[in-house]
Structure formats: C-alpha cells, structure tokens
N, C-alpha and C. Protein backbone atom coordinates (compact mmCIF):
# COMPACT_ATOMS: atom_id res chain seq x y z
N UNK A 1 -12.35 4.47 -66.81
CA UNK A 1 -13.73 4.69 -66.42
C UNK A 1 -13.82 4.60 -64.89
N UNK A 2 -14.41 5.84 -64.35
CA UNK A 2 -14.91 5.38 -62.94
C UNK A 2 -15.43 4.84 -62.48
N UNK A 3 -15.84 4.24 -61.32
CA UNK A 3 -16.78 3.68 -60.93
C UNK A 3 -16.84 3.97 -59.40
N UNK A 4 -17.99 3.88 -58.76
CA UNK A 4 -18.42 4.01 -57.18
C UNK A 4 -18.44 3.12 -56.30
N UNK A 5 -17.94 1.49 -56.90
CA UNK A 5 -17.68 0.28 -56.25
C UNK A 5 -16.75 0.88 -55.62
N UNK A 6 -16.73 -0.01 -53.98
CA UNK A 6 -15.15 -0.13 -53.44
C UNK A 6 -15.06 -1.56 -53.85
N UNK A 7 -13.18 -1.32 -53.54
CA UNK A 7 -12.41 -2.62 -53.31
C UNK A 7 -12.32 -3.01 -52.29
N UNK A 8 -12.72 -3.84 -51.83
CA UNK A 8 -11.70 -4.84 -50.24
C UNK A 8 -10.62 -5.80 -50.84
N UNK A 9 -9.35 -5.61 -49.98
CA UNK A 9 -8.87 -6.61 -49.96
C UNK A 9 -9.20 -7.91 -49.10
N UNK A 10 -9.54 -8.59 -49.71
CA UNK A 10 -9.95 -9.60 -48.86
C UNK A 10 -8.97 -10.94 -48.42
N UNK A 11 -7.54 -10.12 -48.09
CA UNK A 11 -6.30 -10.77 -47.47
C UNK A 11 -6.33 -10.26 -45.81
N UNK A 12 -7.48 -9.62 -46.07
CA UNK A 12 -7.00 -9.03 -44.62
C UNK A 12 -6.19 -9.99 -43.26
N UNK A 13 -5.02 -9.44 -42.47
CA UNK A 13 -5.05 -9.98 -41.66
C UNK A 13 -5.75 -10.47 -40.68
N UNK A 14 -5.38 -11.61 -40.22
CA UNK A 14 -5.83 -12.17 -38.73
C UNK A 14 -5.22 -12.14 -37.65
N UNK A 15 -4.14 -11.28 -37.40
CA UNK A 15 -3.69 -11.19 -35.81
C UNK A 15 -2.48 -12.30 -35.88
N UNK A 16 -2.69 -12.92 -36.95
CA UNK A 16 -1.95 -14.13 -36.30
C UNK A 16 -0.41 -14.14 -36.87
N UNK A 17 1.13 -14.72 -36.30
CA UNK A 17 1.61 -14.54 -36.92
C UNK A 17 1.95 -14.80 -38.69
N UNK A 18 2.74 -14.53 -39.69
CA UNK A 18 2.91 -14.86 -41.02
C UNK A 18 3.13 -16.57 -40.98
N UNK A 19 2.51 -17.11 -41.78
CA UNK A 19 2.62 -18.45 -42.10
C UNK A 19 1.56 -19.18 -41.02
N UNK A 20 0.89 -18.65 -39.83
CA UNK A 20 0.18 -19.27 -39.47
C UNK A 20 -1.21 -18.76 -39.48
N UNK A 21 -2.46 -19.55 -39.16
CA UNK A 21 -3.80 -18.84 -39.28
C UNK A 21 -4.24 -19.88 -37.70
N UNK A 22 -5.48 -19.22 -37.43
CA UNK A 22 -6.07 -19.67 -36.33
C UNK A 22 -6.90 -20.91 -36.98
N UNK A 23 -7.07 -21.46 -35.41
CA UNK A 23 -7.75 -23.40 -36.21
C UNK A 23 -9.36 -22.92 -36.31
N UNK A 24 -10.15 -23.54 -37.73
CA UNK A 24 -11.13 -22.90 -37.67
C UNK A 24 -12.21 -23.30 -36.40
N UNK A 25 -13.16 -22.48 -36.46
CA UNK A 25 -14.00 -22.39 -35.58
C UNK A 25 -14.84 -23.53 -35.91
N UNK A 26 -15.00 -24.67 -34.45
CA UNK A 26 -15.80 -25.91 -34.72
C UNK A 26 -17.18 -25.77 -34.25
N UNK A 27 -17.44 -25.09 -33.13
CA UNK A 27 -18.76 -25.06 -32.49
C UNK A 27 -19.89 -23.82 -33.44
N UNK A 28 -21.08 -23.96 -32.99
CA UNK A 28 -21.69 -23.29 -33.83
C UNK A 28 -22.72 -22.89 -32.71
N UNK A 29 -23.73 -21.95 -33.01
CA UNK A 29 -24.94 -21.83 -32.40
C UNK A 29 -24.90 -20.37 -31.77
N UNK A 30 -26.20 -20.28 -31.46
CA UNK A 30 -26.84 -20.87 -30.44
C UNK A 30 -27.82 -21.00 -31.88
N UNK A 31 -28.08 -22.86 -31.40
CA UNK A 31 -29.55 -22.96 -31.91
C UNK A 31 -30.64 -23.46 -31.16
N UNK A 32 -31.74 -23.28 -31.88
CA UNK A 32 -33.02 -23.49 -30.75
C UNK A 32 -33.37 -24.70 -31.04
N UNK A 33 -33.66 -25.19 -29.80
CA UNK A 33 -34.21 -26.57 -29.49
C UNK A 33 -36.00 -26.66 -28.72
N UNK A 34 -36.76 -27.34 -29.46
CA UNK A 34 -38.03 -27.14 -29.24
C UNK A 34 -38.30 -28.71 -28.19
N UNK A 35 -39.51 -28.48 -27.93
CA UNK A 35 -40.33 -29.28 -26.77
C UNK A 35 -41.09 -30.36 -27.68
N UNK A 36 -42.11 -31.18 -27.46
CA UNK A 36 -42.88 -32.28 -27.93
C UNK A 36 -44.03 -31.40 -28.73
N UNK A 37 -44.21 -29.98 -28.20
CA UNK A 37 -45.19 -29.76 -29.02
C UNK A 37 -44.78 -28.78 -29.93
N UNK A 38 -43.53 -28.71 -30.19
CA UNK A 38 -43.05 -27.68 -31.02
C UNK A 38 -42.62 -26.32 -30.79
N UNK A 39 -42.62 -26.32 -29.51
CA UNK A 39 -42.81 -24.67 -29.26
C UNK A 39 -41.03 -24.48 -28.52
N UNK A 40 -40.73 -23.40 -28.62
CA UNK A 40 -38.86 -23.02 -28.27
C UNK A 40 -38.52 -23.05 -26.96
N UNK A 41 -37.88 -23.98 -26.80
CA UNK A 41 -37.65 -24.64 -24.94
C UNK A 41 -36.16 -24.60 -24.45
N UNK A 42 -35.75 -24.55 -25.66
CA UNK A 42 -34.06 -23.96 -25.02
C UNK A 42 -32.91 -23.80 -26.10
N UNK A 43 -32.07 -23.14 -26.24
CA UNK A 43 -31.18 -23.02 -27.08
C UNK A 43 -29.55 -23.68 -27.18
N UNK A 44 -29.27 -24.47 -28.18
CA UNK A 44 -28.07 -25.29 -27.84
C UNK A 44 -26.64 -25.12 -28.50
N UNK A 45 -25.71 -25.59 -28.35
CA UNK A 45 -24.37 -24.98 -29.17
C UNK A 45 -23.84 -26.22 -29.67
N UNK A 46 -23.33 -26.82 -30.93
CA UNK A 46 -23.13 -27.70 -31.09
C UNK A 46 -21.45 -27.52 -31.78
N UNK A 47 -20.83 -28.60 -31.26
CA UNK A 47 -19.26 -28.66 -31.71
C UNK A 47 -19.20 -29.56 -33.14
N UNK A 48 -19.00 -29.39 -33.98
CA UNK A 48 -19.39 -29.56 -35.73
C UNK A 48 -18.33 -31.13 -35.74
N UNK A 49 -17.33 -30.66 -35.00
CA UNK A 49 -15.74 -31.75 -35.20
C UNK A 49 -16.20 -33.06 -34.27
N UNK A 50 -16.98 -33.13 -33.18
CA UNK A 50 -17.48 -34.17 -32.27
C UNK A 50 -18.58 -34.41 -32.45
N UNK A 51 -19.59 -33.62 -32.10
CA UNK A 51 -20.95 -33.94 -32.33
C UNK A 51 -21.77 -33.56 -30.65
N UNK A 52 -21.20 -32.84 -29.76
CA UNK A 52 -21.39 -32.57 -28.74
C UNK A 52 -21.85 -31.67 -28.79
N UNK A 53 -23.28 -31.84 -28.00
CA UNK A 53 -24.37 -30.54 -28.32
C UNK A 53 -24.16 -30.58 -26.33
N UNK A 54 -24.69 -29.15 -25.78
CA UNK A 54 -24.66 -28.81 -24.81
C UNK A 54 -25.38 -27.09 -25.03
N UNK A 55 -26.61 -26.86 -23.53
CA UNK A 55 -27.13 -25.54 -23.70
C UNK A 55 -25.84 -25.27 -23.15
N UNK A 56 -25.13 -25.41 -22.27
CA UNK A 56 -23.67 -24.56 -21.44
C UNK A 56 -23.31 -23.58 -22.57
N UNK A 57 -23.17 -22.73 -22.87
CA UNK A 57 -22.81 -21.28 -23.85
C UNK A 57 -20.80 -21.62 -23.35
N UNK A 58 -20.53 -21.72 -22.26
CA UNK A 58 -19.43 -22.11 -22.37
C UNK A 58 -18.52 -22.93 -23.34
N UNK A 59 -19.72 -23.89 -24.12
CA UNK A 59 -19.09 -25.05 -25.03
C UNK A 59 -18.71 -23.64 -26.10
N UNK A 60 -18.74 -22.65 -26.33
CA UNK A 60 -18.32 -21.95 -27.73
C UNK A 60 -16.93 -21.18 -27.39
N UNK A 61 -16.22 -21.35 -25.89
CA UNK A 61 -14.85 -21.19 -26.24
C UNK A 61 -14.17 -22.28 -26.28
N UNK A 62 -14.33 -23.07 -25.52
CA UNK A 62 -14.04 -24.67 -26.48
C UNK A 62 -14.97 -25.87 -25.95
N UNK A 63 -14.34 -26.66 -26.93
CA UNK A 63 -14.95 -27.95 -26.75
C UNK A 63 -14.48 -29.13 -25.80
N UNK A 64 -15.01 -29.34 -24.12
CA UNK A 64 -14.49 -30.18 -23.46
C UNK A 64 -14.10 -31.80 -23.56
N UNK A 65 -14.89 -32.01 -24.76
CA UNK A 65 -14.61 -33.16 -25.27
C UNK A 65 -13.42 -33.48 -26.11
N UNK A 66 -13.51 -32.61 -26.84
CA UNK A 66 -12.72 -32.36 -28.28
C UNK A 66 -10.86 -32.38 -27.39
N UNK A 67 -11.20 -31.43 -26.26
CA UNK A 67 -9.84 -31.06 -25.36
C UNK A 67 -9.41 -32.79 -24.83
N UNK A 68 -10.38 -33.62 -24.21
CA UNK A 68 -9.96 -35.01 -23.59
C UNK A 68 -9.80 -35.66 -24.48
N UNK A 69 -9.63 -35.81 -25.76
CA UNK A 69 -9.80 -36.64 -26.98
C UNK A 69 -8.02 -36.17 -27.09
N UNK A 70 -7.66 -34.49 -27.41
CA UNK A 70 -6.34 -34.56 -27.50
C UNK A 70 -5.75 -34.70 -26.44
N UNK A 71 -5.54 -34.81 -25.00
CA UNK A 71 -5.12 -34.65 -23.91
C UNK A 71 -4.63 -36.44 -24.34
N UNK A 72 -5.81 -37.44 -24.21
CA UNK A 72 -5.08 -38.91 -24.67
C UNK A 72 -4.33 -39.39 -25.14
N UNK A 73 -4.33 -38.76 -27.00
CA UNK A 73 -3.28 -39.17 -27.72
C UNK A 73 -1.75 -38.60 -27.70
C-alpha cells in the first residue's frame, strides 16, 4: 500500500566524528525579563548547568563560569 508520508531518518549526522557527539547545549534563551510593573525591560540567557543568568548574548557561546569551574579542577 502506498502512502504520501515521508520517512526521515532521524540518525542524521552531526558533523561530529563516529563514536563521538557534541556536549549538549546548556544555555538557553533569550528570555524576557520584566520591570516592577510587569512590562518587558530586558531579555536574558540563562546557563541550565550553573544557574548564571546574564543579558550579555555572549553567555550563549559559552558559559564563563561553567569555563572557571573546569579551568580549577
């Protein structure tokens, strides 16, 4: 029987080599951050693995904290 569904494979690669995958993605956002009276006053990015919120848009290629935390041990 036919049908008009496609298939995906949903193995697709990631670029990365065989046996390895990229580390998942910790930061999230941009989310909005409101004022005292409710109204949208700025937008923030938050790192999920620390808890380090920052508007810097920079925090979403990495996390400067997360980096001094491994740099220690």
């Amino acid at each position: 029987m036919a049908t008009n569904s496609l298939q995906r494979d949903e193995r697709a690669g990631s670029g990365a080599p065989d046996g390895e995958r990229p580390p998942p993605r910790s930061v999230t956002g941009p989310h909005p951050g409101y004022d005292r009276y409710g109204r949208l006053d700025h937008y923030y990015y938050r790192c999920e693995r620390c808890g380090l919120e920052s508007t810097d848009a920079a925090l979403t290629e990495r996390c400067w904290r997360c980096d001094d935390d491994e740099e220690e041990s």
